[in-house]
N, C-alpha and C. Protein backbone atom coordinates (compact mmCIF):
# COMPACT_ATOMS: atom_id res chain seq x y z
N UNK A 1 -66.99 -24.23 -29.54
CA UNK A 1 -66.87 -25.65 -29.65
C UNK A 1 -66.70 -26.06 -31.11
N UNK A 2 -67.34 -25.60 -31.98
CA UNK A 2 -67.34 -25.83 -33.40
C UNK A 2 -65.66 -25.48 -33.87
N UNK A 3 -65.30 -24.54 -33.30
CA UNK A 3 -64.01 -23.92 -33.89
C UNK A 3 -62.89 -25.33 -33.18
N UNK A 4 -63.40 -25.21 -32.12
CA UNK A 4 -62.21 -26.86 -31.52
C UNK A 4 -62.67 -27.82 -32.31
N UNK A 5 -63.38 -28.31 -32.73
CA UNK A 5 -63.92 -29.36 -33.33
C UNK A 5 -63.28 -29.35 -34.86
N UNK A 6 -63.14 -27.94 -35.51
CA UNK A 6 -62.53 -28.18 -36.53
C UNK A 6 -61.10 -28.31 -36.93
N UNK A 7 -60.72 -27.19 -35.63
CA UNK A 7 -59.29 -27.88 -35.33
C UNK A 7 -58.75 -28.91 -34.84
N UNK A 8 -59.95 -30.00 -34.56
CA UNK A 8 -59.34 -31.19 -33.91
C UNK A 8 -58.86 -31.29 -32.90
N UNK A 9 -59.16 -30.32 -31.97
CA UNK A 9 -58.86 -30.18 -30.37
C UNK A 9 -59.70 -31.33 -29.72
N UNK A 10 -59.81 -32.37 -30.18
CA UNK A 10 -61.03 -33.42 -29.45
C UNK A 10 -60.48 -33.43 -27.98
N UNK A 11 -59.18 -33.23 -27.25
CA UNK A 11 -59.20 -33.39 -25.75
C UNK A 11 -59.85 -32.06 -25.35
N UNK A 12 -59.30 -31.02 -26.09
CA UNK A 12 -60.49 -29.39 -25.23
C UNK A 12 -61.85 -29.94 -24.54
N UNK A 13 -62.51 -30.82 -25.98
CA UNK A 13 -64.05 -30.83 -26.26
C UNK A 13 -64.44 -31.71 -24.71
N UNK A 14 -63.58 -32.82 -24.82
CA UNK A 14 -63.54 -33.75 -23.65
C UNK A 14 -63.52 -33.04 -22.05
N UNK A 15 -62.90 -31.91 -22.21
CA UNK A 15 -62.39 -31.51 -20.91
C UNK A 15 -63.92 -30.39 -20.85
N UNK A 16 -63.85 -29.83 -21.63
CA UNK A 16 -65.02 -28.95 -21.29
C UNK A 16 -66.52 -29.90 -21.06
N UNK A 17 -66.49 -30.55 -21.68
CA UNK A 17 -67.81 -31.54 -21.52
C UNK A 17 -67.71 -32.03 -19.90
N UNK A 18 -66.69 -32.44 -19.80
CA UNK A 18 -66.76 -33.18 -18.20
C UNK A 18 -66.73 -31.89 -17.43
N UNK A 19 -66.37 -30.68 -17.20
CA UNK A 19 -66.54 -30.02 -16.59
C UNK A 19 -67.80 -29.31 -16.40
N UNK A 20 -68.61 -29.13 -17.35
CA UNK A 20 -69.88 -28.72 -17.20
C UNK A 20 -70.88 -30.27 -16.29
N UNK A 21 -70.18 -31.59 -16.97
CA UNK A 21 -70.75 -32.43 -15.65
C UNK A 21 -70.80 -32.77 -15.02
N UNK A 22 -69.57 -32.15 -14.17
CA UNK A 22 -69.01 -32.06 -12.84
C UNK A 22 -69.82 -30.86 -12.02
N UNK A 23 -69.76 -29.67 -12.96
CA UNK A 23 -70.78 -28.80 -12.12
C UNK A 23 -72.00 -28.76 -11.98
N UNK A 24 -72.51 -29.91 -12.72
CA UNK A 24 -74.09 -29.88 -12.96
C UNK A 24 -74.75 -30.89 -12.05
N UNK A 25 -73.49 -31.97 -11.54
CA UNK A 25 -73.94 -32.77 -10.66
C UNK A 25 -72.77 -33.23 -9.74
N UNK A 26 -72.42 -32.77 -9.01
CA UNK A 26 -71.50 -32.48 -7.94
C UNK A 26 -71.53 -34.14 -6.91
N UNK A 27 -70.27 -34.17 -6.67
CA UNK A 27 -70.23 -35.63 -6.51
C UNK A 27 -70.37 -35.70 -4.42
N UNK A 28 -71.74 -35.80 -3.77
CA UNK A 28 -71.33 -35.45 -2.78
C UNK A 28 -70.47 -36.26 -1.57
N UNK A 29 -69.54 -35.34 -0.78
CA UNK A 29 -68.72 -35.74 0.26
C UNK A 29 -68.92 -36.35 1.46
N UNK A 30 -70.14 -35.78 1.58
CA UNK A 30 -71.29 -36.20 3.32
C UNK A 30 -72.65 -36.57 2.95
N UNK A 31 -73.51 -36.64 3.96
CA UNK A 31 -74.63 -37.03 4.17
C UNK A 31 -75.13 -35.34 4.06
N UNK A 32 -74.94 -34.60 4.35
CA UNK A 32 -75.11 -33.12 4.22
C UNK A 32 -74.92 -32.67 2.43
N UNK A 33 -74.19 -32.79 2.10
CA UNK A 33 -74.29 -33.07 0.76
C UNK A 33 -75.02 -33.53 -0.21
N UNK A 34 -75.65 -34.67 0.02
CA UNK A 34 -76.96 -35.43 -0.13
C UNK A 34 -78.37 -34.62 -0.39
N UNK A 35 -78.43 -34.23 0.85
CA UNK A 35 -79.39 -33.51 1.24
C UNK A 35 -79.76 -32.56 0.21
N UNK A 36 -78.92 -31.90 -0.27
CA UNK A 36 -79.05 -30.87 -0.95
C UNK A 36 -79.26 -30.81 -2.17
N UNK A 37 -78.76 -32.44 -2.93
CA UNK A 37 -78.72 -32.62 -4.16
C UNK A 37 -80.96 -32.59 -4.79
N UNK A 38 -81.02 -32.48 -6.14
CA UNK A 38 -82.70 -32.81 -6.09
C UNK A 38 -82.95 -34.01 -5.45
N UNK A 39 -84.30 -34.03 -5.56
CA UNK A 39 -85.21 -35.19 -4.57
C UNK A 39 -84.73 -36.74 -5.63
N UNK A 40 -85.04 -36.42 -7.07
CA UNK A 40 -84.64 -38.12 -7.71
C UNK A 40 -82.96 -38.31 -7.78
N UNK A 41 -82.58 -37.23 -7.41
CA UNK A 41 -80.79 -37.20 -7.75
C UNK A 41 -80.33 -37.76 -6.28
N UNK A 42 -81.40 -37.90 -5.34
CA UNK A 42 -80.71 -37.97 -4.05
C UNK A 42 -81.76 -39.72 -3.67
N UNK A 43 -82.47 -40.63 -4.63
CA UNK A 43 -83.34 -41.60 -4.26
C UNK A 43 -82.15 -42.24 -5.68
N UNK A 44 -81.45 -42.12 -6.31
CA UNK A 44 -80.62 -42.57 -7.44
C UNK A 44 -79.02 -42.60 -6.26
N UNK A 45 -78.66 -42.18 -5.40
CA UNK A 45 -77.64 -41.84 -5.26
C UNK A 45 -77.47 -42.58 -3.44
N UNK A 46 -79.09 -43.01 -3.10
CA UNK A 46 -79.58 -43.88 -1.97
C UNK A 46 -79.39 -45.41 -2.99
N UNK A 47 -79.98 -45.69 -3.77
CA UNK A 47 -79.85 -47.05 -4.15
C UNK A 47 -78.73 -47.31 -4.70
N UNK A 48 -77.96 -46.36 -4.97
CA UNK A 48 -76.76 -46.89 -5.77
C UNK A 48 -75.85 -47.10 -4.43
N UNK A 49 -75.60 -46.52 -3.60
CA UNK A 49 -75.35 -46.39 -1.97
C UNK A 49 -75.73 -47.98 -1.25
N UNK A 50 -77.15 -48.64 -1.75
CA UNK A 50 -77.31 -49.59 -0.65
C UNK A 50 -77.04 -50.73 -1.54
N UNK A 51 -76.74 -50.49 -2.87
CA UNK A 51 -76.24 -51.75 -3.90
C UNK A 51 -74.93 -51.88 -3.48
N UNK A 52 -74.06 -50.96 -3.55
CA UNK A 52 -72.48 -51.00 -2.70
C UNK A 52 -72.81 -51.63 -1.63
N UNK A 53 -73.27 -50.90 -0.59
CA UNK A 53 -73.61 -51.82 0.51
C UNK A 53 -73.49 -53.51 0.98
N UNK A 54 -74.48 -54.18 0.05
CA UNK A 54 -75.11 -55.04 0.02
C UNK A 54 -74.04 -55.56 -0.73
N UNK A 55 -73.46 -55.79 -1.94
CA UNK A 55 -72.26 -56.15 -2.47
C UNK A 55 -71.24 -56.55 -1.75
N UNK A 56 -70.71 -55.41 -0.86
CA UNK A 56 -69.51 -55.97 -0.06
C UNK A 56 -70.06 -57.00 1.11
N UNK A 57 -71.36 -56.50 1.61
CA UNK A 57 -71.66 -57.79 2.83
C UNK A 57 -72.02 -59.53 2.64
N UNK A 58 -72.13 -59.03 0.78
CA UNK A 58 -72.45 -60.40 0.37
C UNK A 58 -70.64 -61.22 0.18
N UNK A 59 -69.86 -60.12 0.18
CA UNK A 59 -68.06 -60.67 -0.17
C UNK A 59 -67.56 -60.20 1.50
N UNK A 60 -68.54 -60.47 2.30
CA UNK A 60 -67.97 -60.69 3.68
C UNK A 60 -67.20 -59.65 3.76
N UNK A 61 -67.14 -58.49 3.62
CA UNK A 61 -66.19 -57.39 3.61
C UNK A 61 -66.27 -56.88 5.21
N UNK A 62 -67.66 -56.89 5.40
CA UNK A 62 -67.37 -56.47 6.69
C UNK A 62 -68.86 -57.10 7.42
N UNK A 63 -68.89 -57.16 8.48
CA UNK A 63 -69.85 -57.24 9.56
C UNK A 63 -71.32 -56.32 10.46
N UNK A 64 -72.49 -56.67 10.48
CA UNK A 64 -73.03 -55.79 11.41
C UNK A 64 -73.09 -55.97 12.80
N UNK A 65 -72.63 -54.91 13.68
CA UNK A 65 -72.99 -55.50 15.08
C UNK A 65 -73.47 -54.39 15.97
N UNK A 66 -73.49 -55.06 16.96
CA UNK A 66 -74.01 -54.45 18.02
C UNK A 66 -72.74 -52.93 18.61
N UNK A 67 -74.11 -52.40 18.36
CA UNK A 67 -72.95 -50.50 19.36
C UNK A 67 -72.64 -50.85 20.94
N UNK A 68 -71.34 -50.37 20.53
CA UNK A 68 -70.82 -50.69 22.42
C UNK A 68 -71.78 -49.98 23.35
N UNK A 69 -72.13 -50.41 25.00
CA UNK A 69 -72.55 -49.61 25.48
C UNK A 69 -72.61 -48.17 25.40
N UNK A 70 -73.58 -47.49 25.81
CA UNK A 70 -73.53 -46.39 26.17
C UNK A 70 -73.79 -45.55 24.70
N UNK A 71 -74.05 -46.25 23.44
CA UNK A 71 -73.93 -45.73 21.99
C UNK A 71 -75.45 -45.75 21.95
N UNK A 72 -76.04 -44.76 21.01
CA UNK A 72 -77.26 -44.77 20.64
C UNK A 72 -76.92 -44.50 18.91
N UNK A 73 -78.09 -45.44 18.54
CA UNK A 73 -78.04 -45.20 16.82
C UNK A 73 -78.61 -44.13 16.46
N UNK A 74 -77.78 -43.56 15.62
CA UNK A 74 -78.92 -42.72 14.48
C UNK A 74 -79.69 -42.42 13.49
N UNK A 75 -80.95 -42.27 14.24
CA UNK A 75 -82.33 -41.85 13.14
C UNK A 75 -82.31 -40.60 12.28
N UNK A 76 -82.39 -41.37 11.32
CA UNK A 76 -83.02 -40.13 10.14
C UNK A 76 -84.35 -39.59 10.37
């Protein structure tokens, strides 16, 4: 890093930096994904989740309703 740095490679430095924080905290795809992340990485990644949430229902984005017959909700 020092040797890019003196050559002024500042995009290397950029690219390697984001890649180590891409692997260090993995952006997850599912609810299975979640799961797996640590316990405060996954209560940071729930509130940031129900702030989106709550945002769009406050800009009417979308609706809650009732499951058609025959649907059962799911418990965590």
């Amino acid at each position: 890093m020092a040797c890019l740095a003196r050559e002024g490679e500042v995009e290397q430095i950029f690219f390697f930096l984001a890649q180590c924080a891409i692997e260090s905290c993995p952006i997850p795809k599912n609810l299975g994904d979640v799961t797996r992340l640590l316990a405060d990485i996954q209560k940071k990644w729930l509130k940031s989740c129900l702030e989106k949430l709550k945002l769009l229902k406050d800009r009417n984005v979308y609706e809650v309703v009732d499951l058609p017959k025959g649907r059962k909700a799911i418990k965590n």
